[in-house]
N, C-alpha and C. Protein backbone atom coordinates (compact mmCIF):
# COMPACT_ATOMS: atom_id res chain seq x y z
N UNK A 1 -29.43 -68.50 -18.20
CA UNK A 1 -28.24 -67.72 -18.38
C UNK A 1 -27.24 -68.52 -19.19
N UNK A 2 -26.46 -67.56 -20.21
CA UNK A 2 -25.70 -68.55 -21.31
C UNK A 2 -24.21 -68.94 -20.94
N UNK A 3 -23.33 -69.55 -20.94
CA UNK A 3 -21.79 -70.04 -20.64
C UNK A 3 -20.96 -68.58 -20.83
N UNK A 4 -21.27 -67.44 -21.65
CA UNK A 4 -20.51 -66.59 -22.08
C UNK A 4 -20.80 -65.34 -21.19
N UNK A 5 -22.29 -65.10 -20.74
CA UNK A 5 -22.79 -64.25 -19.91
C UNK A 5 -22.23 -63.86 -18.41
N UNK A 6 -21.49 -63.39 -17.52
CA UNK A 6 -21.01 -62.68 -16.92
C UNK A 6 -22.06 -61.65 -16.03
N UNK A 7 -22.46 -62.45 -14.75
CA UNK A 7 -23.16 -61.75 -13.77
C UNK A 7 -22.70 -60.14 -13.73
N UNK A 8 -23.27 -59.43 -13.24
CA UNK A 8 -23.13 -57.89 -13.48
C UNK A 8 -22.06 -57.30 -12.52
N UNK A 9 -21.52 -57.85 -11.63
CA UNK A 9 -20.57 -57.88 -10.51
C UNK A 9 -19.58 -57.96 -10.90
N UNK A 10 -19.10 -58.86 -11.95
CA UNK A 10 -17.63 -59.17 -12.31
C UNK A 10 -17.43 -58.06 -13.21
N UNK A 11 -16.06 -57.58 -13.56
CA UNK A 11 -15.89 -56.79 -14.28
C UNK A 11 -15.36 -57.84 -15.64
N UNK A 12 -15.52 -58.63 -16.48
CA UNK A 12 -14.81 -58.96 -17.77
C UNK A 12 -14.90 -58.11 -18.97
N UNK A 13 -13.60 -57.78 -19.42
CA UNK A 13 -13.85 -57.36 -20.61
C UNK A 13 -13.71 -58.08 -21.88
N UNK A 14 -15.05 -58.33 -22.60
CA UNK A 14 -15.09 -59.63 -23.49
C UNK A 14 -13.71 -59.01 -24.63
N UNK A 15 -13.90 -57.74 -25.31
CA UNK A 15 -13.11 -57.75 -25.88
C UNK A 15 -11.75 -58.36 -25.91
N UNK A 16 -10.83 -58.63 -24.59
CA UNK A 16 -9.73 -59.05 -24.45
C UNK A 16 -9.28 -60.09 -24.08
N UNK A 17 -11.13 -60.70 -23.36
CA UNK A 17 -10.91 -61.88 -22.72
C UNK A 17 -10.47 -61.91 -21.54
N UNK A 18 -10.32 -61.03 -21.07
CA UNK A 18 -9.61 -60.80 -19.60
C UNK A 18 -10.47 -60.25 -18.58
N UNK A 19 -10.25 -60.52 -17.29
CA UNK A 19 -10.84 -59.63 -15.82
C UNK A 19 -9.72 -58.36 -15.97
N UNK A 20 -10.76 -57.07 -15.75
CA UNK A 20 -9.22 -56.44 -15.55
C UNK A 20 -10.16 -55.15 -14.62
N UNK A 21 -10.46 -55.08 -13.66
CA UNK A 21 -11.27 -54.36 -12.75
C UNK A 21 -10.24 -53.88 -12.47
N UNK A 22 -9.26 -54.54 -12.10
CA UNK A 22 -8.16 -53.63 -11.46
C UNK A 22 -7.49 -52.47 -12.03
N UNK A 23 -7.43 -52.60 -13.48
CA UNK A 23 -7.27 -51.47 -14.99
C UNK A 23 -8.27 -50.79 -14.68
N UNK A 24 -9.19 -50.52 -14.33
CA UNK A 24 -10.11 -49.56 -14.35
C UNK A 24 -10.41 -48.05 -13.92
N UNK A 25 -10.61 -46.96 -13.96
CA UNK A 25 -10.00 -46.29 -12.98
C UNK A 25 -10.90 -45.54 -12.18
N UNK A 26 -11.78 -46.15 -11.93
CA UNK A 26 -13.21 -46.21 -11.40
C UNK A 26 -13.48 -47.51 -10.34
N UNK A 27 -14.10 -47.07 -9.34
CA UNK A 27 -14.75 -48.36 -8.85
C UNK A 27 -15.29 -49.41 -9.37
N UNK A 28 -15.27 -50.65 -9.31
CA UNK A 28 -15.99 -51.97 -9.85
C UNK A 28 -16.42 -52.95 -9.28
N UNK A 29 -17.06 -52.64 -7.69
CA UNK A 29 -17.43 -53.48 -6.88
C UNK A 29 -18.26 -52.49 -5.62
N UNK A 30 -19.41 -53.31 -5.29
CA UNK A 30 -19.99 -52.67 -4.05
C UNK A 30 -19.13 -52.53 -2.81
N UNK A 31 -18.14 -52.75 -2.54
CA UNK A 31 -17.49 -52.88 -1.57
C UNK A 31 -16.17 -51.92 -1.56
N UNK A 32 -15.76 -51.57 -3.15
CA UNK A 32 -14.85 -50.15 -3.47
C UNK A 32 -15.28 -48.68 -2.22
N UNK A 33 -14.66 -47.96 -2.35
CA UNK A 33 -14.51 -46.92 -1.41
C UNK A 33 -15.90 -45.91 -2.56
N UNK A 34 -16.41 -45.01 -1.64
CA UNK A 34 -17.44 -44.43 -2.70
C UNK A 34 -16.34 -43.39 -3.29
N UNK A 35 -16.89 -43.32 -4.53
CA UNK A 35 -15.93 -41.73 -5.18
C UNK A 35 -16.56 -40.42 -5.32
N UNK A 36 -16.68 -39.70 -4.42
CA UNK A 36 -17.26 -38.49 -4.37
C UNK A 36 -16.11 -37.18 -5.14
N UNK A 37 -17.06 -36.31 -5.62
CA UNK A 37 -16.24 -35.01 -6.42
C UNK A 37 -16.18 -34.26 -5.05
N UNK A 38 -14.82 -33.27 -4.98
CA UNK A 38 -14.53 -32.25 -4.36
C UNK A 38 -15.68 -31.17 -4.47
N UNK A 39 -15.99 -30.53 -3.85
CA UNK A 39 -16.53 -29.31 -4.49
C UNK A 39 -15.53 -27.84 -4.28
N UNK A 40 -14.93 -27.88 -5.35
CA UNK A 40 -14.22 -26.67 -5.74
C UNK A 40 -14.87 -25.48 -6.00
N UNK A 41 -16.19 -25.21 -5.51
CA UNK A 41 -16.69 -23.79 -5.90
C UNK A 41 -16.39 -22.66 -5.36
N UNK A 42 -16.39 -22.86 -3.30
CA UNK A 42 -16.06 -22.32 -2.67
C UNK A 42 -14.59 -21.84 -3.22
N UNK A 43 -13.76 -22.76 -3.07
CA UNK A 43 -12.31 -22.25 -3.38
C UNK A 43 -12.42 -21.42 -4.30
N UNK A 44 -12.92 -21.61 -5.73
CA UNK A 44 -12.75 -21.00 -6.87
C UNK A 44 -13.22 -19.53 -6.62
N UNK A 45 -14.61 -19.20 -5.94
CA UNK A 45 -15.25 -17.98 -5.01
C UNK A 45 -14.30 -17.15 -4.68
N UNK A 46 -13.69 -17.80 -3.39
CA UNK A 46 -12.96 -17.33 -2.37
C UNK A 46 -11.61 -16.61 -3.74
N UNK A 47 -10.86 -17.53 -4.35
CA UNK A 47 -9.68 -17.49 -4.95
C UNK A 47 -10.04 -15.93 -5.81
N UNK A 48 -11.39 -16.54 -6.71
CA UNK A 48 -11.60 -15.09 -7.94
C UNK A 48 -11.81 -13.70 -6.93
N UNK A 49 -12.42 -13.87 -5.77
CA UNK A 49 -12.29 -12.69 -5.02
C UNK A 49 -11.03 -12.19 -4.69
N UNK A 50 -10.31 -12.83 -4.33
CA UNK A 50 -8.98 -12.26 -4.25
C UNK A 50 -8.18 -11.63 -5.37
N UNK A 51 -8.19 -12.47 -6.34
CA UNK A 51 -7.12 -12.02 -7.48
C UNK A 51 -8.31 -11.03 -7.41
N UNK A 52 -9.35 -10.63 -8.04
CA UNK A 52 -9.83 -9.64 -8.38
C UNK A 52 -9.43 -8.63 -7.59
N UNK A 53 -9.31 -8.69 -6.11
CA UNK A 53 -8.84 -7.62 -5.44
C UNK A 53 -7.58 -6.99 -5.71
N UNK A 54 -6.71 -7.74 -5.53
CA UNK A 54 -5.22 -7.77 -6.00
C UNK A 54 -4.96 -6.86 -7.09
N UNK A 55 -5.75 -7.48 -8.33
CA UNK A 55 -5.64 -6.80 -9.68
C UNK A 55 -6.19 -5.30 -9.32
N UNK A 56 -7.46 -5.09 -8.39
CA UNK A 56 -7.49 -3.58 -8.57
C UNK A 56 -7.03 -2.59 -7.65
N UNK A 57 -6.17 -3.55 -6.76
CA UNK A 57 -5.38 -2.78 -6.21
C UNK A 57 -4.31 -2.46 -6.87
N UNK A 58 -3.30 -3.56 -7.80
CA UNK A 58 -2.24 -2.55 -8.31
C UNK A 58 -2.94 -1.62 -9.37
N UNK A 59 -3.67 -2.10 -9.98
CA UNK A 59 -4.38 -1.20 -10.93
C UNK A 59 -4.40 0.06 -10.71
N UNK A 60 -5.13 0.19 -9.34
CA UNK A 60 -5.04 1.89 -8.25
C UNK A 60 -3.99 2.34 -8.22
N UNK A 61 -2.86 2.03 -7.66
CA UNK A 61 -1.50 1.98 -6.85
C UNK A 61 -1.02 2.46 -8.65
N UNK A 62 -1.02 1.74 -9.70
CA UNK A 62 -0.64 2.19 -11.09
C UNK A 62 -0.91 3.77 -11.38
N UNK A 63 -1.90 3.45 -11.22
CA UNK A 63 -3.17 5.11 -11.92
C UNK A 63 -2.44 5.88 -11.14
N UNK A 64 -2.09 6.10 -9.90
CA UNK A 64 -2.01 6.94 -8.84
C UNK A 64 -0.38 7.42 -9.35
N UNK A 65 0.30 6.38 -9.47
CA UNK A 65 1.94 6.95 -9.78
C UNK A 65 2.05 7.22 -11.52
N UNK A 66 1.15 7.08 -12.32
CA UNK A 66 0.76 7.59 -13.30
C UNK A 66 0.41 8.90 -12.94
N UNK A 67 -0.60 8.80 -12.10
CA UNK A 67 -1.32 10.61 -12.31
C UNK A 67 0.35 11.50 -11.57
N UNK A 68 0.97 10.75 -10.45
CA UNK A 68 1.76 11.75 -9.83
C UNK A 68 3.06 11.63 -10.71
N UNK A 69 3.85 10.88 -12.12
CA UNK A 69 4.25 11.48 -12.92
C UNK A 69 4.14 12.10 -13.64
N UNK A 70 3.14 12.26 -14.93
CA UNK A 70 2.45 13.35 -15.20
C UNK A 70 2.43 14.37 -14.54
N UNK A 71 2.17 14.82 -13.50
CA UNK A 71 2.35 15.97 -12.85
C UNK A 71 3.83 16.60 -12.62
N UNK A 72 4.66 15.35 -12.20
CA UNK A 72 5.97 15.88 -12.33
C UNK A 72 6.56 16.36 -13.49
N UNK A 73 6.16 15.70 -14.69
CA UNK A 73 5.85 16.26 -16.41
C UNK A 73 5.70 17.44 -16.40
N UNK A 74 4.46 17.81 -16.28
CA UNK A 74 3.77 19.00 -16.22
C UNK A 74 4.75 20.22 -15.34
N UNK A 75 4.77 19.75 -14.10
CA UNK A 75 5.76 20.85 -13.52
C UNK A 75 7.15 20.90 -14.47
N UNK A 76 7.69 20.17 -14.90
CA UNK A 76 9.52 20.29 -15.42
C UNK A 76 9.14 20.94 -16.69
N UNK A 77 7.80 20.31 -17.10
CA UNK A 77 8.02 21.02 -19.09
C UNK A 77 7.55 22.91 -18.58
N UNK A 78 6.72 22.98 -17.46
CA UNK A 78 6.32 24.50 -16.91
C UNK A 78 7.65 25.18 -16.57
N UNK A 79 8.45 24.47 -15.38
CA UNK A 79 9.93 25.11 -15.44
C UNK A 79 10.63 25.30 -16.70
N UNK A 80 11.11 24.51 -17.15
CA UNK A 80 12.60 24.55 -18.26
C UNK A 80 11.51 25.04 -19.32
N UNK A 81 9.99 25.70 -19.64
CA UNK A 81 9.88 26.44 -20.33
C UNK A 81 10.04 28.12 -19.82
N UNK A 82 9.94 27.98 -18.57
CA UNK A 82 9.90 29.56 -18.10
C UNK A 82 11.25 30.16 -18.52
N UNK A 83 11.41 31.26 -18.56
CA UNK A 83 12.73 31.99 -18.78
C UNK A 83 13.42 32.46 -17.63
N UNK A 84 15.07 31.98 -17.90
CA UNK A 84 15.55 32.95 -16.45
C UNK A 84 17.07 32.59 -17.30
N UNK A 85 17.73 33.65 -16.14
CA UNK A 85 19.14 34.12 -16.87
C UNK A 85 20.23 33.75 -15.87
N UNK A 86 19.76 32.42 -15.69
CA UNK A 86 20.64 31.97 -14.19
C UNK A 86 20.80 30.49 -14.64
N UNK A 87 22.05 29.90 -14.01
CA UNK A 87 21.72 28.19 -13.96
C UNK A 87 21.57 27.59 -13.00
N UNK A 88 20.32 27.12 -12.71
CA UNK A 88 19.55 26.99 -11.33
C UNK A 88 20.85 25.92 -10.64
N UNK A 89 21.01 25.68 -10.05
CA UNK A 89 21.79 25.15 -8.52
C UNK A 89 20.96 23.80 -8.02
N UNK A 90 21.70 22.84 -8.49
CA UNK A 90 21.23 21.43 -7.91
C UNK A 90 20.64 21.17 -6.07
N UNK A 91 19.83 21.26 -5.75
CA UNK A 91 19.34 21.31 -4.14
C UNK A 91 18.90 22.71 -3.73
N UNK A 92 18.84 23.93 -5.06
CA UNK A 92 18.32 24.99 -4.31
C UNK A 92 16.74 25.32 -4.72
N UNK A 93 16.22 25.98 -3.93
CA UNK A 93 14.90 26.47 -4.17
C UNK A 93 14.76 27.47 -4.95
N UNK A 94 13.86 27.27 -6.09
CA UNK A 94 13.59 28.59 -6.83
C UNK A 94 11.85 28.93 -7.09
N UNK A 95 11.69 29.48 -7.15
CA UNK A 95 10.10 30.26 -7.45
C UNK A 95 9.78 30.56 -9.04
N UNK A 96 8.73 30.29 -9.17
CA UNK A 96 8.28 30.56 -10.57
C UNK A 96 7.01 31.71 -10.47
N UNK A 97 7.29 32.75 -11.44
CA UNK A 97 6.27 33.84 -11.39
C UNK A 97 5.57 33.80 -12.99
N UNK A 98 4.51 34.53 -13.06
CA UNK A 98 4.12 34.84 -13.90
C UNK A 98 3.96 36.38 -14.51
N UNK A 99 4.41 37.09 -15.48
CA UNK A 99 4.56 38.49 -16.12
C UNK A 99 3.22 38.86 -16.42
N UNK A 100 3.17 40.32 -16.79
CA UNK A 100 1.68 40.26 -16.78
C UNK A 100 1.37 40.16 -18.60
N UNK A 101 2.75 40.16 -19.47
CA UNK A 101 2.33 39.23 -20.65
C UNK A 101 1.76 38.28 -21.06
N UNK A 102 1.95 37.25 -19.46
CA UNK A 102 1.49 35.53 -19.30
C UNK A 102 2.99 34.61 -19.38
N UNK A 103 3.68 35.63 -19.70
CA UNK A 103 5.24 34.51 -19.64
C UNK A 103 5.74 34.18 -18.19
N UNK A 104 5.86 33.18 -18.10
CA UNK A 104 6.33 32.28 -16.96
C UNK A 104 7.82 32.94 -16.83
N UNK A 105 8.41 33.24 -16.16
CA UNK A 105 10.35 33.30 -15.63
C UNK A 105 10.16 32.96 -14.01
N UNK A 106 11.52 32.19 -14.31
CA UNK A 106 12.38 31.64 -12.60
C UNK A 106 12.88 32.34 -11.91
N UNK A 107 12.93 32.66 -10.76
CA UNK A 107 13.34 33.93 -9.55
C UNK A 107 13.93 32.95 -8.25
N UNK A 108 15.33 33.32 -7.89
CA UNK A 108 15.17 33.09 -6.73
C UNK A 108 14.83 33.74 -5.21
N UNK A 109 13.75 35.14 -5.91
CA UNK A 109 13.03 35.73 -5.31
C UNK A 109 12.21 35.34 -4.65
N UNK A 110 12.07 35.21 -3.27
CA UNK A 110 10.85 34.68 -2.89
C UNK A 110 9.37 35.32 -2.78
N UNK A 111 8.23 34.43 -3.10
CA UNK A 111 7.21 35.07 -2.99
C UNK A 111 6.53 36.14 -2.22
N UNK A 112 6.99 36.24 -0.50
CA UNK A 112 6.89 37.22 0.41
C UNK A 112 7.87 38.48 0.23
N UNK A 113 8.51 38.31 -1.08
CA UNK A 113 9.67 39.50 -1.06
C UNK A 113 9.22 40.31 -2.39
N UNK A 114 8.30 40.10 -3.09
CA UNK A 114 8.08 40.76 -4.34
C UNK A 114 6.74 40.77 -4.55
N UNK A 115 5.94 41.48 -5.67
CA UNK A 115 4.61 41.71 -6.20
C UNK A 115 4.24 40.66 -7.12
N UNK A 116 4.65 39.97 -7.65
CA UNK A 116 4.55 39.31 -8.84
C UNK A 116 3.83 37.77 -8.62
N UNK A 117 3.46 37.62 -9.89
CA UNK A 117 2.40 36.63 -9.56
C UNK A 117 2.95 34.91 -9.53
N UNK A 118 2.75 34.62 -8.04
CA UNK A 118 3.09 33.61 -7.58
C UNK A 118 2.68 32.33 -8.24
N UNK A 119 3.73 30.94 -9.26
CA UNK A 119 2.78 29.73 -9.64
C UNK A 119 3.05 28.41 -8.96
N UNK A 120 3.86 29.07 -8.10
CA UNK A 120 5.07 27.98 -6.81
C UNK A 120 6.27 27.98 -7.20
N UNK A 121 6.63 27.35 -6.19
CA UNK A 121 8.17 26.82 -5.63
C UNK A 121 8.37 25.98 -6.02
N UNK A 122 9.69 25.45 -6.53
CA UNK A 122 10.12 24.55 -6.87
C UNK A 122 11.94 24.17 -6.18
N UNK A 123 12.21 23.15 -6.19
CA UNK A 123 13.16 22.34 -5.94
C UNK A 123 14.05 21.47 -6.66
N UNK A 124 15.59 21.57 -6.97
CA UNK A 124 15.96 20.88 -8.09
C UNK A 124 16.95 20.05 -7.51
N UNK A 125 16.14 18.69 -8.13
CA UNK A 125 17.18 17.45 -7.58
C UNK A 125 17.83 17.42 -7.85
N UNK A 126 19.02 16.18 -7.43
CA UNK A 126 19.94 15.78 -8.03
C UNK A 126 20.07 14.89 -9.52
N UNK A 127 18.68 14.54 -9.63
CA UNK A 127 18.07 14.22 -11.03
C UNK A 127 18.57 15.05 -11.66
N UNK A 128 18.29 16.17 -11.56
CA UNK A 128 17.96 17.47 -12.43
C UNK A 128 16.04 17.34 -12.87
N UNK A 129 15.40 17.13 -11.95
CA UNK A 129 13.92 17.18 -11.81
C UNK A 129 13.64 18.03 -10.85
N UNK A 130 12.38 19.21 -11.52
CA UNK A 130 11.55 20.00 -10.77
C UNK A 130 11.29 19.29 -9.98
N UNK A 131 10.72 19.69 -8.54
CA UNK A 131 10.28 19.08 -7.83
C UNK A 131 9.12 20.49 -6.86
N UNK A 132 7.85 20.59 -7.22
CA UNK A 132 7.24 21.52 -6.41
C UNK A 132 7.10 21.02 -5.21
N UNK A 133 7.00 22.89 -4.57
CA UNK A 133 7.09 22.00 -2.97
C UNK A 133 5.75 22.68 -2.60
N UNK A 134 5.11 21.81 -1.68
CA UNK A 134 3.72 22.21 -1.88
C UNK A 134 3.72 23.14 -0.61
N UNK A 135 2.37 24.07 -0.52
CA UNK A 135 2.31 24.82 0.73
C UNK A 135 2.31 24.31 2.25
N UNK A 136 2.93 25.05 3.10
CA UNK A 136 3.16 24.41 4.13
C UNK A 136 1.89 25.49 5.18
């Protein structure tokens, strides 16, 4: 063995001329603590199951108050297209019929009081939004 050679135990780094095991950021001795990896799979499992849930729950919870504006759409552009010769009353109930032309008009006739063809009830907020009221 030569004067410059360095048993396999020591850490020297010839480049600098120096011991520097302690710079290292790794173990450098049989007697160091062992360095084992975490295993992060489980977590990562567990974690992507969740967000995934999460995400398609608001996703649902989205779609759902999507589909039930649209509908409120649908009902207000059906009202304020029907015809009537009145200015409906913020909190009162009015009825929507159909003519036998196909033209929609507003009544505050109620359905048990006339012949005409029933497309519901409606309700006007303080919005100023239709609001159908569904059968009871």
């Amino acid at each position: 063995m030569g004067d410059d050679k360095k048993p396999d135990n020591v850490v020297f780094n010839s480049e600098h001329q120096k011991y520097d095991a302690a710079l290292k950021p790794y173990a450098t001795s049989l007697s160091a603590p062992v360095i084992t990896t975490t295993d992060t799979l489980a977590w990562k499992n567990r974690n992507i199951n969740k967000v995934n849930h999460q995400v398609k729950t608001k996703y649902l919870e989205l779609k759902a108050e999507h589909e039930k504006l649209m509908k409120q759409f649908e009902y207000n552009q059906l009202v304020f297209n029907a015809k009537f010769s009145f200015e409906p009353i913020t909190g009162e109930i009015y009825h929507l019929y159909k003519r036998e032309n196909g033209e929609a008009f507003l009544s505050i006739i109620a359905p048990n009081q006339c012949s005409f063809e029933a497309l519901g009830s409606f309700y006007l907020s303080a919005e100023q939004m239709w609001q159908k009221i569904e059968d009871q």
